[in-house]
C-alpha atoms as a PDB file:
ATOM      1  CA  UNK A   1       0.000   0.000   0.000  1.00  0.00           C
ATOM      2  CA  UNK A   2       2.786   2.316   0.643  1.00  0.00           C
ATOM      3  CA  UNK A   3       4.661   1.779  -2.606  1.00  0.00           C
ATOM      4  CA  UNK A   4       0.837   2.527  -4.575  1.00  0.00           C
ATOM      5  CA  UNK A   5       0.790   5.497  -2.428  1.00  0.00           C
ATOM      6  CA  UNK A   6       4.248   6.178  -3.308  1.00  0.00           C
ATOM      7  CA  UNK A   7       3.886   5.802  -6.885  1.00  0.00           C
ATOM      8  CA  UNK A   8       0.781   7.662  -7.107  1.00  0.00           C
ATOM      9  CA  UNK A   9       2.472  10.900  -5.316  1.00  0.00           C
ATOM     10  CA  UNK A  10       5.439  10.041  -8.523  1.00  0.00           C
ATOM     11  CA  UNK A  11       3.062  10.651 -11.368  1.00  0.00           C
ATOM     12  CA  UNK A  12       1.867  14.038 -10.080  1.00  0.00           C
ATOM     13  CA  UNK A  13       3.565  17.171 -12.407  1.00  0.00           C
ATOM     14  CA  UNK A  14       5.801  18.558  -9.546  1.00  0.00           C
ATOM     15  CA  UNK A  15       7.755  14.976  -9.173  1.00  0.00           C
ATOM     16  CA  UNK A  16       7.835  13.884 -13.348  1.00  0.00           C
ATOM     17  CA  UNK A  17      11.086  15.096 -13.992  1.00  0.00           C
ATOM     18  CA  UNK A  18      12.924  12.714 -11.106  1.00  0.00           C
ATOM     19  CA  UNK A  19      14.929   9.632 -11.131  1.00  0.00           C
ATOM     20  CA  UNK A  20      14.439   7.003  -8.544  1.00  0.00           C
ATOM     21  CA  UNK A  21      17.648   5.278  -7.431  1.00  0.00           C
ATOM     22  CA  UNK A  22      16.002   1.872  -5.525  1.00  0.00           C
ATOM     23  CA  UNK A  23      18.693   0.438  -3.259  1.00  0.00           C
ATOM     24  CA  UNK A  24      18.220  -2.989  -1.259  1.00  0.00           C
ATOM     25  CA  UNK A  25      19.606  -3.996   2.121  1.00  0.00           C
ATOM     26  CA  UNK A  26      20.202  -6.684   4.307  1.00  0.00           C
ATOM     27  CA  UNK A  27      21.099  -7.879   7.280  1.00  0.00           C
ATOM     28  CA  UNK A  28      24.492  -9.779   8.036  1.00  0.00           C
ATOM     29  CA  UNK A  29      22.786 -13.276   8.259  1.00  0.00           C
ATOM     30  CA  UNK A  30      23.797 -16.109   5.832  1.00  0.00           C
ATOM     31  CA  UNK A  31      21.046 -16.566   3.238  1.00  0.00           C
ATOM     32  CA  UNK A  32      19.879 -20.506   4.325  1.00  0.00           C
ATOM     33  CA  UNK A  33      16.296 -21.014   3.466  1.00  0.00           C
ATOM     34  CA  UNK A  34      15.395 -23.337   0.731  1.00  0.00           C
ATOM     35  CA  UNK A  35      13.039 -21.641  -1.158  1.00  0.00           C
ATOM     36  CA  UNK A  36      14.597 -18.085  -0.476  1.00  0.00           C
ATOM     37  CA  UNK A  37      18.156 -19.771  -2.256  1.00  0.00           C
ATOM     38  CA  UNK A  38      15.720 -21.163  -5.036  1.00  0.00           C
ATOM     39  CA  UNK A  39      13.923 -17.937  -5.294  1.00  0.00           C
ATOM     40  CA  UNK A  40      17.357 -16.042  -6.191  1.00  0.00           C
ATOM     41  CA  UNK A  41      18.593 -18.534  -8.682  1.00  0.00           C
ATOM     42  CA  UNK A  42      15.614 -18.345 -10.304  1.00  0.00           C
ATOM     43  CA  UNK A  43      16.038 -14.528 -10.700  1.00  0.00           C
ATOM     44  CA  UNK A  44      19.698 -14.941 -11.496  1.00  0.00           C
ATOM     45  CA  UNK A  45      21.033 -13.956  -8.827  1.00  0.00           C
ATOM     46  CA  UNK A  46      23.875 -14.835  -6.082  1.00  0.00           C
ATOM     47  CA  UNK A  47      22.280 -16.843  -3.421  1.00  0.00           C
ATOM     48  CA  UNK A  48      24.128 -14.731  -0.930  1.00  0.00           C
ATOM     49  CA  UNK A  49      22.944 -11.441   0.611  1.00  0.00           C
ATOM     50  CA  UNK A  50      24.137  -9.170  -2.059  1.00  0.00           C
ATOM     51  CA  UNK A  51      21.615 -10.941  -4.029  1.00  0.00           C
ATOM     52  CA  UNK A  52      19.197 -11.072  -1.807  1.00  0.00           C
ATOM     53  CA  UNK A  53      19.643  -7.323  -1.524  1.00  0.00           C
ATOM     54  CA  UNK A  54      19.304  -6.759  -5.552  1.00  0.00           C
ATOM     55  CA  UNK A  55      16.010  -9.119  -5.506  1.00  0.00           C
ATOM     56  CA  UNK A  56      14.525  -7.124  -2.713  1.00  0.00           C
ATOM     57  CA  UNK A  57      15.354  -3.384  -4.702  1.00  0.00           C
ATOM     58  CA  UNK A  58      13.888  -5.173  -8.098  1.00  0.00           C
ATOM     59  CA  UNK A  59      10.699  -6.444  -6.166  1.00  0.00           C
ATOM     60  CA  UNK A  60      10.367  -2.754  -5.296  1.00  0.00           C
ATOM     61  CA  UNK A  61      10.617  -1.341  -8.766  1.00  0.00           C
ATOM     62  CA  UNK A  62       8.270  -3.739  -9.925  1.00  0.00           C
ATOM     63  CA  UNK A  63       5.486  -2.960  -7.684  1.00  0.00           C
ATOM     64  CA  UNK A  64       6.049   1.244  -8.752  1.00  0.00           C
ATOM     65  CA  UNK A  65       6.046   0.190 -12.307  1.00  0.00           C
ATOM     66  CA  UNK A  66       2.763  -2.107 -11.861  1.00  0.00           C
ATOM     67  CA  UNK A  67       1.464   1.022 -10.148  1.00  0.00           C
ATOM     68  CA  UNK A  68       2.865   3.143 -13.320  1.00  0.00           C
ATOM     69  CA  UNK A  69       6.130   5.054 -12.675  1.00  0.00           C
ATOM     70  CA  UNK A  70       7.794   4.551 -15.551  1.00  0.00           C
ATOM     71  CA  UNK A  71      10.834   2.050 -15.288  1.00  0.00           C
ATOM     72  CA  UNK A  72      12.961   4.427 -17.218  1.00  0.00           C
ATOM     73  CA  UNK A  73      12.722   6.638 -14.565  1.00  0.00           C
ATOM     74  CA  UNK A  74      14.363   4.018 -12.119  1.00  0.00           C
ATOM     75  CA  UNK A  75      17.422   2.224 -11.477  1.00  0.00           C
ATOM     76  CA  UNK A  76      18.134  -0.640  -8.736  1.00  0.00           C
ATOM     77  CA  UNK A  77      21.321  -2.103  -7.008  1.00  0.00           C
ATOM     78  CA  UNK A  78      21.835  -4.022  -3.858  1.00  0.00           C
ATOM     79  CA  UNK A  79      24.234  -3.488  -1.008  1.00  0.00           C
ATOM     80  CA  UNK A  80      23.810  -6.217   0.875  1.00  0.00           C
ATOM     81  CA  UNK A  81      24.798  -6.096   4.416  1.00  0.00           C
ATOM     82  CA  UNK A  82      27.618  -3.415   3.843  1.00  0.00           C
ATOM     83  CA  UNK A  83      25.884  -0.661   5.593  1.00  0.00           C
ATOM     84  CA  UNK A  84      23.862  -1.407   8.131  1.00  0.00           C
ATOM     85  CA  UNK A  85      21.896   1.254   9.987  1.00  0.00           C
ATOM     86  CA  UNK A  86      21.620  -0.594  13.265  1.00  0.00           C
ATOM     87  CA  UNK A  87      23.236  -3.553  15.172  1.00  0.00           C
ATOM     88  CA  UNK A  88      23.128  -6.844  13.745  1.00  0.00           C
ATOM     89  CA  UNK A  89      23.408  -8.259  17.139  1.00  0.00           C
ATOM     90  CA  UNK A  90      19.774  -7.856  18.188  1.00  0.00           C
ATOM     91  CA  UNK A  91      16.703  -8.993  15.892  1.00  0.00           C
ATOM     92  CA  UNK A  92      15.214  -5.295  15.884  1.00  0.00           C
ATOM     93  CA  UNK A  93      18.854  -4.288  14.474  1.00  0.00           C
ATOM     94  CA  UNK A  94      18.472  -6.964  12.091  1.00  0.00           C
ATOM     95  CA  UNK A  95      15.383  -6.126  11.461  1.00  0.00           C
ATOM     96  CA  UNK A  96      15.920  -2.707  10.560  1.00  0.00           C
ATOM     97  CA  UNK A  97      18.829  -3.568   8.638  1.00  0.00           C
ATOM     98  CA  UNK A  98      16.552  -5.657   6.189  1.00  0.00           C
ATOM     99  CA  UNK A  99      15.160  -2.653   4.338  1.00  0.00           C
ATOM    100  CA  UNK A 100      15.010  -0.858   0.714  1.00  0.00           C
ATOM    101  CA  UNK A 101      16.020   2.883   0.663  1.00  0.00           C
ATOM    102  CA  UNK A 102      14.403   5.193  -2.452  1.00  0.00           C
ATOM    103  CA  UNK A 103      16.522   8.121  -3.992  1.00  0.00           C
ATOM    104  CA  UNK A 104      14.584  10.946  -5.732  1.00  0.00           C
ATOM    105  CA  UNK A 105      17.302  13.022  -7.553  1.00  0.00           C
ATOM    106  CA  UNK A 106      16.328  15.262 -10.814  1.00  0.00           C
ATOM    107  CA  UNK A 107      16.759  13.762 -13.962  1.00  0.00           C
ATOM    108  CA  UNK A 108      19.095  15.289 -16.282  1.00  0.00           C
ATOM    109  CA  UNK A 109      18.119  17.133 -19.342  1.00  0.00           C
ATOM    110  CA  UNK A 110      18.233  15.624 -22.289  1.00  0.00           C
ATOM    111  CA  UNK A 111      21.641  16.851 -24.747  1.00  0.00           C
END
């Protein structure tokens, strides 16, 4: 509901003209679940939490684009558990840690 909300606020006149830069995170646990592993190879991506990371930014962008931001206007990289925001010693650091982070910058005029 929040990305709808989200994307709905993107199409309005004052917001057109701005890139989205989608970045995933994630926390420093090893990626061991079964179908989450499966899930990433079947994307094409690194079973490990860099891909993890890159899955969960995609997912993100997909939703905005089903809600109709153009995906031109968007671009999406992971950074895995590289910088964390809180302590991955604790579950609510962890859990924070697990989290995608949207970038509105203006987009550059065309040359």
């Amino acid at each position: 509901a929040a990305l709808e909300k989200l994307a709905q606020i993107l199409g309005e006149d004052e917001v057109k003209d701005r890139r989205l830069s989608i970045i995933g995170h994630t926390d420093t646990d090893r990626v061991v679940k079964p179908a989450t592993i499966e899930s990433l190879k079947r994307l094409g991506k690194s079973a490990d939490n860099m891909g993890l990371s890159e899955a969960r930014a995609e997912a993100v962008a997909t939703v905005l684009q089903a809600s109709g931001v153009d995906m031109s206007r968007m671009s999406t990289s992971g950074k895995g558990s590289v910088e964390p925001v809180a302590d991955n010693r604790t579950p609510a650091g962890k859990a924070k840690n697990r989290r995608v982070e949207i970038y509105l910058t203006p987009m550059k005029p065309a040359s």
